[in-house]
C-alpha atoms as a PDB file:
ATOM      1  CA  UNK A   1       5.687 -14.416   7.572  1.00  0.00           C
ATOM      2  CA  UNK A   2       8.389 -14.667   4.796  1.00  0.00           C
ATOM      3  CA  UNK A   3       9.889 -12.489   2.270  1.00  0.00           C
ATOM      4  CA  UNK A   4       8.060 -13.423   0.124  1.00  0.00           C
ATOM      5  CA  UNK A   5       4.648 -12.342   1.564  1.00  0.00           C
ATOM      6  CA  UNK A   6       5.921  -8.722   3.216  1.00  0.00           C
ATOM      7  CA  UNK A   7       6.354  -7.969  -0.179  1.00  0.00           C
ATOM      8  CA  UNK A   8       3.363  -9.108  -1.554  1.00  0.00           C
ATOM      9  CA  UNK A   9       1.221  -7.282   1.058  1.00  0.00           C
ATOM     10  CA  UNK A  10       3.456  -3.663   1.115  1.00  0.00           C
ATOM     11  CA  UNK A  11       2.634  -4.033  -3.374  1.00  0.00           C
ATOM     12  CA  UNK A  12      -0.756  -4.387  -2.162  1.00  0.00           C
ATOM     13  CA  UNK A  13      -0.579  -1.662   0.097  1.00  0.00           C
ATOM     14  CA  UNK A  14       1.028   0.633  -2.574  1.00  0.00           C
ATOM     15  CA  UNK A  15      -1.343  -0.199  -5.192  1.00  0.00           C
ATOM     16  CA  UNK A  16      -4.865   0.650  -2.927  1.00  0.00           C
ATOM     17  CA  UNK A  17      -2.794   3.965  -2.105  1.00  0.00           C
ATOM     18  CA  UNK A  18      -2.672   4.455  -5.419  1.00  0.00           C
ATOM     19  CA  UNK A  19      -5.889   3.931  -6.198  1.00  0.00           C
ATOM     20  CA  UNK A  20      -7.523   6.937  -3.830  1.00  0.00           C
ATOM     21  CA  UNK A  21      -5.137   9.590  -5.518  1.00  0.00           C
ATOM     22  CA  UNK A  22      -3.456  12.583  -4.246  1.00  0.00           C
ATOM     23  CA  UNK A  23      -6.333  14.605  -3.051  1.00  0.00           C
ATOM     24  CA  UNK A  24      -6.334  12.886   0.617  1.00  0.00           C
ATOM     25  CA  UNK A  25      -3.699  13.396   2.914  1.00  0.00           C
ATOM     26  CA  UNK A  26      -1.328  10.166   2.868  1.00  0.00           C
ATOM     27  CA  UNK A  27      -2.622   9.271   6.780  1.00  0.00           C
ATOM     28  CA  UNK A  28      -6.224   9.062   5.633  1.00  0.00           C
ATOM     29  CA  UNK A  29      -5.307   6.866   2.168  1.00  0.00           C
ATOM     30  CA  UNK A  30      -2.872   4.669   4.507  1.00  0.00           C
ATOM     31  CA  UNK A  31      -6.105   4.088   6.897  1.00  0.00           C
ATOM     32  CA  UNK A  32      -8.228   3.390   4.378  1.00  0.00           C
ATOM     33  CA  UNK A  33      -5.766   1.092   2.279  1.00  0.00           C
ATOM     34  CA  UNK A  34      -5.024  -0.700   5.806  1.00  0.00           C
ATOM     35  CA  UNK A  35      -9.113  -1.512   6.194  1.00  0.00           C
ATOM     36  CA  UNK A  36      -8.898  -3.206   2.530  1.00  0.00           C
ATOM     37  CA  UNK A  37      -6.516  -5.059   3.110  1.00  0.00           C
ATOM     38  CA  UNK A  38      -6.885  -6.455   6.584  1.00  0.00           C
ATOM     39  CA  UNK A  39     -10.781  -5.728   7.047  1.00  0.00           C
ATOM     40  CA  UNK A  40     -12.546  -3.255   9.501  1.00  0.00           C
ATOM     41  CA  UNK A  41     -15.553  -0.629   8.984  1.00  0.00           C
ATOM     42  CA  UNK A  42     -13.348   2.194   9.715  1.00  0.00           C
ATOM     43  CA  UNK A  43     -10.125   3.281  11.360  1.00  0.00           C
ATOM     44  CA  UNK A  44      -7.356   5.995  13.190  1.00  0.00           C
ATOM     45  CA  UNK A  45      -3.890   6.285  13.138  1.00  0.00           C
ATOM     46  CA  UNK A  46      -2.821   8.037  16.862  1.00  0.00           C
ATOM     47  CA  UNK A  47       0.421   9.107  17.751  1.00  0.00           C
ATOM     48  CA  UNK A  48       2.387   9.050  20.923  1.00  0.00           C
ATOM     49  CA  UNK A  49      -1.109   7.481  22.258  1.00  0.00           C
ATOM     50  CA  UNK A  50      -0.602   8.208  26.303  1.00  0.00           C
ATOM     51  CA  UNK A  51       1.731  11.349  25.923  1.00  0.00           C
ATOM     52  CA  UNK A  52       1.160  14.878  26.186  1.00  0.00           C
ATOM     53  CA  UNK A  53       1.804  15.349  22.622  1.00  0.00           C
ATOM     54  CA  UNK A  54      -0.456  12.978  21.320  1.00  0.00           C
ATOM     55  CA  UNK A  55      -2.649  13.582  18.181  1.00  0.00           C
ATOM     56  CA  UNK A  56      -5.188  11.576  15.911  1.00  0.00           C
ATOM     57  CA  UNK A  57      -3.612  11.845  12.134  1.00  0.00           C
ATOM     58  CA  UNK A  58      -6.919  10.949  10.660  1.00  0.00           C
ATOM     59  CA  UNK A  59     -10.224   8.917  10.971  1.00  0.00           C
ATOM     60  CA  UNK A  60     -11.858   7.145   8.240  1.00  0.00           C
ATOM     61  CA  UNK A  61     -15.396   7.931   9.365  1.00  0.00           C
ATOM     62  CA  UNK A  62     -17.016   9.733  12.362  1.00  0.00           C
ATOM     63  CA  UNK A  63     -17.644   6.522  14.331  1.00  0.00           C
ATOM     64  CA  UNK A  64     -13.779   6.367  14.583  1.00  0.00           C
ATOM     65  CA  UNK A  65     -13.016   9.884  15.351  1.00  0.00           C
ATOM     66  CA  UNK A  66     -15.556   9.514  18.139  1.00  0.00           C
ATOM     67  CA  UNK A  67     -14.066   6.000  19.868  1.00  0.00           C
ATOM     68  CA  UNK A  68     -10.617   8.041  19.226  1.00  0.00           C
ATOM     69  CA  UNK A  69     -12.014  10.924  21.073  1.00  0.00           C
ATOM     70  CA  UNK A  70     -14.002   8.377  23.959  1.00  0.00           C
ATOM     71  CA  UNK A  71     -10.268   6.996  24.071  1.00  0.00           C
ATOM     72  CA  UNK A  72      -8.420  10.488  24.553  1.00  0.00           C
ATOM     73  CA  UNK A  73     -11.551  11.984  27.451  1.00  0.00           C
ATOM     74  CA  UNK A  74     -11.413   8.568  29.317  1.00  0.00           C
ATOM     75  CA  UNK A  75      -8.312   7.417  29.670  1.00  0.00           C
ATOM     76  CA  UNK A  76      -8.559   3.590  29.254  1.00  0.00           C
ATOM     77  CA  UNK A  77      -9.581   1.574  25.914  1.00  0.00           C
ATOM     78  CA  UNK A  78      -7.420  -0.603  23.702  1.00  0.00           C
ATOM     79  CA  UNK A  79      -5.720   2.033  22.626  1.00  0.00           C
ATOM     80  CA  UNK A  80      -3.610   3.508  25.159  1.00  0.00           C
ATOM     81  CA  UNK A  81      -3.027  -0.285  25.930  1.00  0.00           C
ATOM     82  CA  UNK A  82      -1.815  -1.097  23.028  1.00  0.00           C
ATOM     83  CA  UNK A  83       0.320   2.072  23.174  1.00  0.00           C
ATOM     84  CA  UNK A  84       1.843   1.581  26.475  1.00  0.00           C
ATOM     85  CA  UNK A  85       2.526  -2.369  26.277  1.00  0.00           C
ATOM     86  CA  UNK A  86       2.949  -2.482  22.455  1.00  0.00           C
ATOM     87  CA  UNK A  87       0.672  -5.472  21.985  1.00  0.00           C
ATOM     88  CA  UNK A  88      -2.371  -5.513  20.323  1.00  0.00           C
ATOM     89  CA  UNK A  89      -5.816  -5.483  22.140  1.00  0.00           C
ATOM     90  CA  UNK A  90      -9.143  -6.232  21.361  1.00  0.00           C
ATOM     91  CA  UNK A  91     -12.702  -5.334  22.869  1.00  0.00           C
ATOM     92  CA  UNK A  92     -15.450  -6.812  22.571  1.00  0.00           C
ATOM     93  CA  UNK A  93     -18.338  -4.634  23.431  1.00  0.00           C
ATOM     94  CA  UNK A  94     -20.784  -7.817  23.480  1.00  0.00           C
ATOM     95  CA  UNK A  95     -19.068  -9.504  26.623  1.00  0.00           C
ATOM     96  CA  UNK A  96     -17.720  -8.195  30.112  1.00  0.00           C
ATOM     97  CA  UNK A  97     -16.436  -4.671  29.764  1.00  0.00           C
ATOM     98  CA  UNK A  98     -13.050  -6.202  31.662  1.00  0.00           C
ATOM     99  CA  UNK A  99     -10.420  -3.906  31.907  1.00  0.00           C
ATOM    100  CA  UNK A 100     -11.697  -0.606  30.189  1.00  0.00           C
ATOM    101  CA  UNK A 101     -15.041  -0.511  31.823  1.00  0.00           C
ATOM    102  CA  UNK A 102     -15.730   3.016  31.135  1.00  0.00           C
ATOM    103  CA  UNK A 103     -14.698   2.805  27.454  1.00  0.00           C
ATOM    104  CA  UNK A 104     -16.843  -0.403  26.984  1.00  0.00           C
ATOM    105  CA  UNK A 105     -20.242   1.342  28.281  1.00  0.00           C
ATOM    106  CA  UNK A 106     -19.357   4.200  26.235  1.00  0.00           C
ATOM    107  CA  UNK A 107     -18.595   2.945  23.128  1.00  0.00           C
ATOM    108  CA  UNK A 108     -21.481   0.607  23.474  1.00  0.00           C
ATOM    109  CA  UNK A 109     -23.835   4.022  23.186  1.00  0.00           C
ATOM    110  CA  UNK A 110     -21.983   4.394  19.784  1.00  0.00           C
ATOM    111  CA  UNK A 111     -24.084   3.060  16.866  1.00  0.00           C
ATOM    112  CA  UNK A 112     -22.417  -0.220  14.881  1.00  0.00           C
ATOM    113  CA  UNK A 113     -19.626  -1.038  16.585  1.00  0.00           C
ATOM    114  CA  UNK A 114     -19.336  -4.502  17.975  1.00  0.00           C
ATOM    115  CA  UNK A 115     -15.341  -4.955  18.424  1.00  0.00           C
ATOM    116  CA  UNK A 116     -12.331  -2.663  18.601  1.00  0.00           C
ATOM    117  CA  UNK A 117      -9.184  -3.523  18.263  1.00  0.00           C
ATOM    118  CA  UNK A 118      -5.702  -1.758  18.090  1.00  0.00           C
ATOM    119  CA  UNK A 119      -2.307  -2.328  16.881  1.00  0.00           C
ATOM    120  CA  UNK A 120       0.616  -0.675  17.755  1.00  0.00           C
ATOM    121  CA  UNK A 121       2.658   1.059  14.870  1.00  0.00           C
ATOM    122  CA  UNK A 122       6.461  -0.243  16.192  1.00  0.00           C
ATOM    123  CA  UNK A 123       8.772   0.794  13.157  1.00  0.00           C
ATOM    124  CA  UNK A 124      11.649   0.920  15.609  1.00  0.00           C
ATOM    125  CA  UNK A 125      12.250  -0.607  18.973  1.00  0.00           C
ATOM    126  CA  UNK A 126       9.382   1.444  20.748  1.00  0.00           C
ATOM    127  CA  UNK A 127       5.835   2.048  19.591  1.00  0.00           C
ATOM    128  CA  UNK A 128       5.410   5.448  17.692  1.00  0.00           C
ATOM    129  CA  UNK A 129       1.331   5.341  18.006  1.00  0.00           C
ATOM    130  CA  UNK A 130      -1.883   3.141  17.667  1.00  0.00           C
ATOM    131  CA  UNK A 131      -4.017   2.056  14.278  1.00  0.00           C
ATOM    132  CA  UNK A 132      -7.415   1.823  15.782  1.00  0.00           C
ATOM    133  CA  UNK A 133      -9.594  -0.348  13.990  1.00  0.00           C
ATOM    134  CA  UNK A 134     -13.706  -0.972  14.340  1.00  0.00           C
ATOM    135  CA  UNK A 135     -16.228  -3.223  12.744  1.00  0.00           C
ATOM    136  CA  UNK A 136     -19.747  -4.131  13.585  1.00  0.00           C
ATOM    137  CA  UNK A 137     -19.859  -7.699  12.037  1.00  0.00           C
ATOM    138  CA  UNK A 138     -16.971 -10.515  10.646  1.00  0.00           C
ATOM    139  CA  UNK A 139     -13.811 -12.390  12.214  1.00  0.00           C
ATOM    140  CA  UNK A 140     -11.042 -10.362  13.778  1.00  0.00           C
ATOM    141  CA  UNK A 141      -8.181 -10.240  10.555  1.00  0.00           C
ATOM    142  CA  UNK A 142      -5.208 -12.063  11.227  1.00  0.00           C
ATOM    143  CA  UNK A 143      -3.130 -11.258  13.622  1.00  0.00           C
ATOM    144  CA  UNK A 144       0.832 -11.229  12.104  1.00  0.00           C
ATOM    145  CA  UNK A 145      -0.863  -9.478   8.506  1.00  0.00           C
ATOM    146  CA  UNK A 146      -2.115  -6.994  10.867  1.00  0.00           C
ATOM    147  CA  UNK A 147       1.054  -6.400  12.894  1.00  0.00           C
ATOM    148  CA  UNK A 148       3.257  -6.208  10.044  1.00  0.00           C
ATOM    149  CA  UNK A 149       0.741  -3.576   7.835  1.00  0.00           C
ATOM    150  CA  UNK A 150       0.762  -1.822  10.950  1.00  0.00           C
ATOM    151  CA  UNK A 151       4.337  -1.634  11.392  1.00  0.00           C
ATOM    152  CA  UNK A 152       4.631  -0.817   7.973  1.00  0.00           C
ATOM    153  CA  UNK A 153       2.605   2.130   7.705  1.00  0.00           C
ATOM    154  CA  UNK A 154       4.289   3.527  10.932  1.00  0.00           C
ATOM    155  CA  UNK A 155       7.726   3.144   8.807  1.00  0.00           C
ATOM    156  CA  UNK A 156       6.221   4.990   5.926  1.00  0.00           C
ATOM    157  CA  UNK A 157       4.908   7.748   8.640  1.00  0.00           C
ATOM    158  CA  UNK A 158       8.161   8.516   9.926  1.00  0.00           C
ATOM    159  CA  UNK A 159       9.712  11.868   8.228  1.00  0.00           C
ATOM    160  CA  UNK A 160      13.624  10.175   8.673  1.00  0.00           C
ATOM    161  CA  UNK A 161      14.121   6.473   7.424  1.00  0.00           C
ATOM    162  CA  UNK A 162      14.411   3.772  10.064  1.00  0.00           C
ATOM    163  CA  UNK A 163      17.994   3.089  11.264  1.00  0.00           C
ATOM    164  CA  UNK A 164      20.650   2.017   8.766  1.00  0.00           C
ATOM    165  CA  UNK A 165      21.773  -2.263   9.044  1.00  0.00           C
ATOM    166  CA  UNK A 166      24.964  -3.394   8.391  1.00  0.00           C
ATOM    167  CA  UNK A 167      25.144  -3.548   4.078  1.00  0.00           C
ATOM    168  CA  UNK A 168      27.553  -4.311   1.404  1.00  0.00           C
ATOM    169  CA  UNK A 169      26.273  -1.375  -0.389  1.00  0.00           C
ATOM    170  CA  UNK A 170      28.656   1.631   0.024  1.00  0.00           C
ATOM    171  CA  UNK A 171      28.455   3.990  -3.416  1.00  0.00           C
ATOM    172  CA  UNK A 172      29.411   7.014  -1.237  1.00  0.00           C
ATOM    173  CA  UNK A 173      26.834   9.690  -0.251  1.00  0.00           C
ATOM    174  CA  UNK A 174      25.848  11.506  -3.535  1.00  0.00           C
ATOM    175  CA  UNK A 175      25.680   8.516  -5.918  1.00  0.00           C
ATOM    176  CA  UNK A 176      23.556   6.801  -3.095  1.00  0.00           C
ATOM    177  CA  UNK A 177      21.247  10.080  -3.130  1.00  0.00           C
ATOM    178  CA  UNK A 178      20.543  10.138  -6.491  1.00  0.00           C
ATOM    179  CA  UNK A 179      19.916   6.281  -6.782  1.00  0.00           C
ATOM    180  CA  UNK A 180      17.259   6.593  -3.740  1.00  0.00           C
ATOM    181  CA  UNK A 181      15.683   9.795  -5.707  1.00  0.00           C
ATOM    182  CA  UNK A 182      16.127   7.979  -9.112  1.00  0.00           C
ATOM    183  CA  UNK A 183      14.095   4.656  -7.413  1.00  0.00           C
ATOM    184  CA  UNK A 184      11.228   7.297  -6.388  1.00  0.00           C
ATOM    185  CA  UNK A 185      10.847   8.468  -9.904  1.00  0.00           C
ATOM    186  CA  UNK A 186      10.369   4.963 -11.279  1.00  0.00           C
ATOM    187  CA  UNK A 187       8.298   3.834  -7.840  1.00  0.00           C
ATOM    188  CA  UNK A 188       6.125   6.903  -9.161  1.00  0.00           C
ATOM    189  CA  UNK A 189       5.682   6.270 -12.509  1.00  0.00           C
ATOM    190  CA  UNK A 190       4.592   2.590 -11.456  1.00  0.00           C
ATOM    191  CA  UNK A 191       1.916   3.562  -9.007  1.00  0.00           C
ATOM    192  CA  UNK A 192       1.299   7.560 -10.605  1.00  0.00           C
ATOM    193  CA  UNK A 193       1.712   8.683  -7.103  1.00  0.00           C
ATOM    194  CA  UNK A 194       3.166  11.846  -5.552  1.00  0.00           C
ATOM    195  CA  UNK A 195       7.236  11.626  -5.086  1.00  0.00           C
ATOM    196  CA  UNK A 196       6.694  12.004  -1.048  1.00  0.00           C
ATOM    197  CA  UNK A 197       4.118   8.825  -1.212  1.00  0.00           C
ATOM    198  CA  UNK A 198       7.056   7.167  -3.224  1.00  0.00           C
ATOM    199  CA  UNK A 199       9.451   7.555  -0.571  1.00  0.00           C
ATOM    200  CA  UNK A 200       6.846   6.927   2.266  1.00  0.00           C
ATOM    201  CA  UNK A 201       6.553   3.200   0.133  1.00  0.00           C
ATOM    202  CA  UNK A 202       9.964   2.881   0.164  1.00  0.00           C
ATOM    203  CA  UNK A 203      10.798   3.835   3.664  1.00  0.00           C
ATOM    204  CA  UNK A 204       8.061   1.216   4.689  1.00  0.00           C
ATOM    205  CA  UNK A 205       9.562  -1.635   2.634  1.00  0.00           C
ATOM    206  CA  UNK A 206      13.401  -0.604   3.861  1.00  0.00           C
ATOM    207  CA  UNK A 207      11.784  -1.357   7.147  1.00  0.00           C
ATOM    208  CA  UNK A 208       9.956  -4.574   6.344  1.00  0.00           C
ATOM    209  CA  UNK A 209      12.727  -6.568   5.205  1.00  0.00           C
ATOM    210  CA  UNK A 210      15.831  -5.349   7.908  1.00  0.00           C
ATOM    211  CA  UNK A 211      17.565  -3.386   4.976  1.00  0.00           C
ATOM    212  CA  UNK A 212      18.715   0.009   4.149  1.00  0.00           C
ATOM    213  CA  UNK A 213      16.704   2.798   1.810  1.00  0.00           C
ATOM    214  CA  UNK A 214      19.741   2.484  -0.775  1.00  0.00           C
ATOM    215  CA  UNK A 215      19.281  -1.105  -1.126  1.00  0.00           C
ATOM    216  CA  UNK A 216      15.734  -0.645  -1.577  1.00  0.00           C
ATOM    217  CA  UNK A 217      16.846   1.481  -4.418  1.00  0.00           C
ATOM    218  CA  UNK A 218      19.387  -0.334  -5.986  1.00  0.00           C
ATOM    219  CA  UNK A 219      16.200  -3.169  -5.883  1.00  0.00           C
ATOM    220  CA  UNK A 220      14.268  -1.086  -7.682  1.00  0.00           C
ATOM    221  CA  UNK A 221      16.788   0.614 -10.205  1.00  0.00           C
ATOM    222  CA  UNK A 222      17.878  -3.166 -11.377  1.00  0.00           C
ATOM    223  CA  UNK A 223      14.411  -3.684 -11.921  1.00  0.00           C
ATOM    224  CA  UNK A 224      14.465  -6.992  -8.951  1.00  0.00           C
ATOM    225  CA  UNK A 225      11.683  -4.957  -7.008  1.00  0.00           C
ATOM    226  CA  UNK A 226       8.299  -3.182  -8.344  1.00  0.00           C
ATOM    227  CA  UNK A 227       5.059  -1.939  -6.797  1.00  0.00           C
ATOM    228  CA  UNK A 228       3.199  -2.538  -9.605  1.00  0.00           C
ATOM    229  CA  UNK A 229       2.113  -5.459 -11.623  1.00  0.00           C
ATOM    230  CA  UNK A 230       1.816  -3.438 -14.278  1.00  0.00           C
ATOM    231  CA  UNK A 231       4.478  -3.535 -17.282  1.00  0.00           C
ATOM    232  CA  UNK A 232       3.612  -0.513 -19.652  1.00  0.00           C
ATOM    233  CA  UNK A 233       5.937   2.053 -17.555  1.00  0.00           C
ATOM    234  CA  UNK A 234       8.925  -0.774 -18.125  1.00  0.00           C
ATOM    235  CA  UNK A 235       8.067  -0.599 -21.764  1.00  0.00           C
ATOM    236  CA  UNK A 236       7.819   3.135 -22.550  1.00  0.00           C
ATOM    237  CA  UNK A 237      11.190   3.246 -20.240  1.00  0.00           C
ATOM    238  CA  UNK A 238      13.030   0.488 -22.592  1.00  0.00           C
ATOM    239  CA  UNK A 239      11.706   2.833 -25.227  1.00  0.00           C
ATOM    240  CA  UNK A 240      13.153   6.066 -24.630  1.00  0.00           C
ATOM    241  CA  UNK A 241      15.939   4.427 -23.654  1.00  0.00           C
ATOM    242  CA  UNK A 242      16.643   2.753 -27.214  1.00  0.00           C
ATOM    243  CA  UNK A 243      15.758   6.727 -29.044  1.00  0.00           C
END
């Protein structure tokens, strides 16, 4: 997947957030934004899957918060896989239950679900948790759109920005602070989203493309990168800045 694409698909991503508004948590918009894009009935975001301080950050629907919850009481499924060898797996509840026997006769008791399949949020070098994914009918979505959304969303999760690479950017600490919080304020009047969704968007695209949050910023101050197709906010900006 090029450049070209990641950013195509993390403006896509920002927009459907967008479009649910503020009154959701940002977990539940980023599952539901992940299902529009990629395809699915209904999904969870997990974290720290197989570990003692593991905990479901949202469901989309009940049928998700109850294969989430078959997941959790039994042990097995694709998503403590998934988790523990930080590749995505996939079961199909029509064939041999295979390696999660007791999840498979389980979550064949629960009503339209045909296939579940998880991906494993890796914004650094290990997995931080699972998106669990369900449908009853259609082709699985593709596999490196799903990966990378994944990844993506686990970036714009994480409460610290992923690690620093090497950059030719070096304004000092405060002028790169207030370039990072003055990218926010325009990434928020693109999208009319809260400043912490903002820098969740921005953390996830720092992420995407190998760079740092203050080139993201310096992107989107010189006007080279935008979440929105949308060029009124540009326009009332050139405005007030000509008054």
């Amino acid at each position: 997947m090029d450049q070209v694409d990641r950013t195509t698909l993390l403006a896509r991503l920002a927009r459907q957030i967008a479009e649910y508004g503020s009154d959701e948590p940002l977990e539940t918009r980023l599952c539901r934004a992940y299902l529009a894009i990629v395809g699915g009935d209904g999904a969870a975001i997990t974290l720290s899957y197989t570990e003692p301080s593991r905990v479901t950050l949202c469901a989309t629907d009940d049928v998700a918060a109850r294969l989430e919850d078959l997941q959790d009481v039994l042990g097995e499924g694709p998503g403590p896989t998934a988790y523990e060898t930080e590749a995505t797996m996939t079961a199909d509840l029509r064939v041999d239950p295979g390696q999660w026997p007791l999840f498979t006769d389980a979550a064949r008791k629960v009503p339209g679900v045909r296939t579940v399949y998880a991906v494993p949020m890796r914004p650094g070098q290990h997995a931080i948790g699972v998106l669990t994914v369900h449908q009853d009918a259609g082709d699985l979505p593709d596999g490196d759109r799903a990966q990378f959304l994944a990844d993506a969303i686990g970036a714009a999760l994480m409460k610290d920005p992923p690690p620093p690479v090497e950059s030719d950017l070096d304004p000092g600490p405060w002028s790169t602070r207030a370039r990072i919080h003055q990218a926010a304020g325009m990434v928020l009047m693109q999208l009319h989203i809260s400043p912490t969704d903002a820098m969740a968007l921005m953390r996830a695209h720092a992420f995407s493309h190998s760079i740092t949050l203050a080139e993201v910023a310096e992107q989107i101050t010189s006007r080279r990168l935008r979440f929105s197709d949308d060029t009124e906010d540009d326009a009332e900006h050139d405005a007030e800045s000509e008054r």
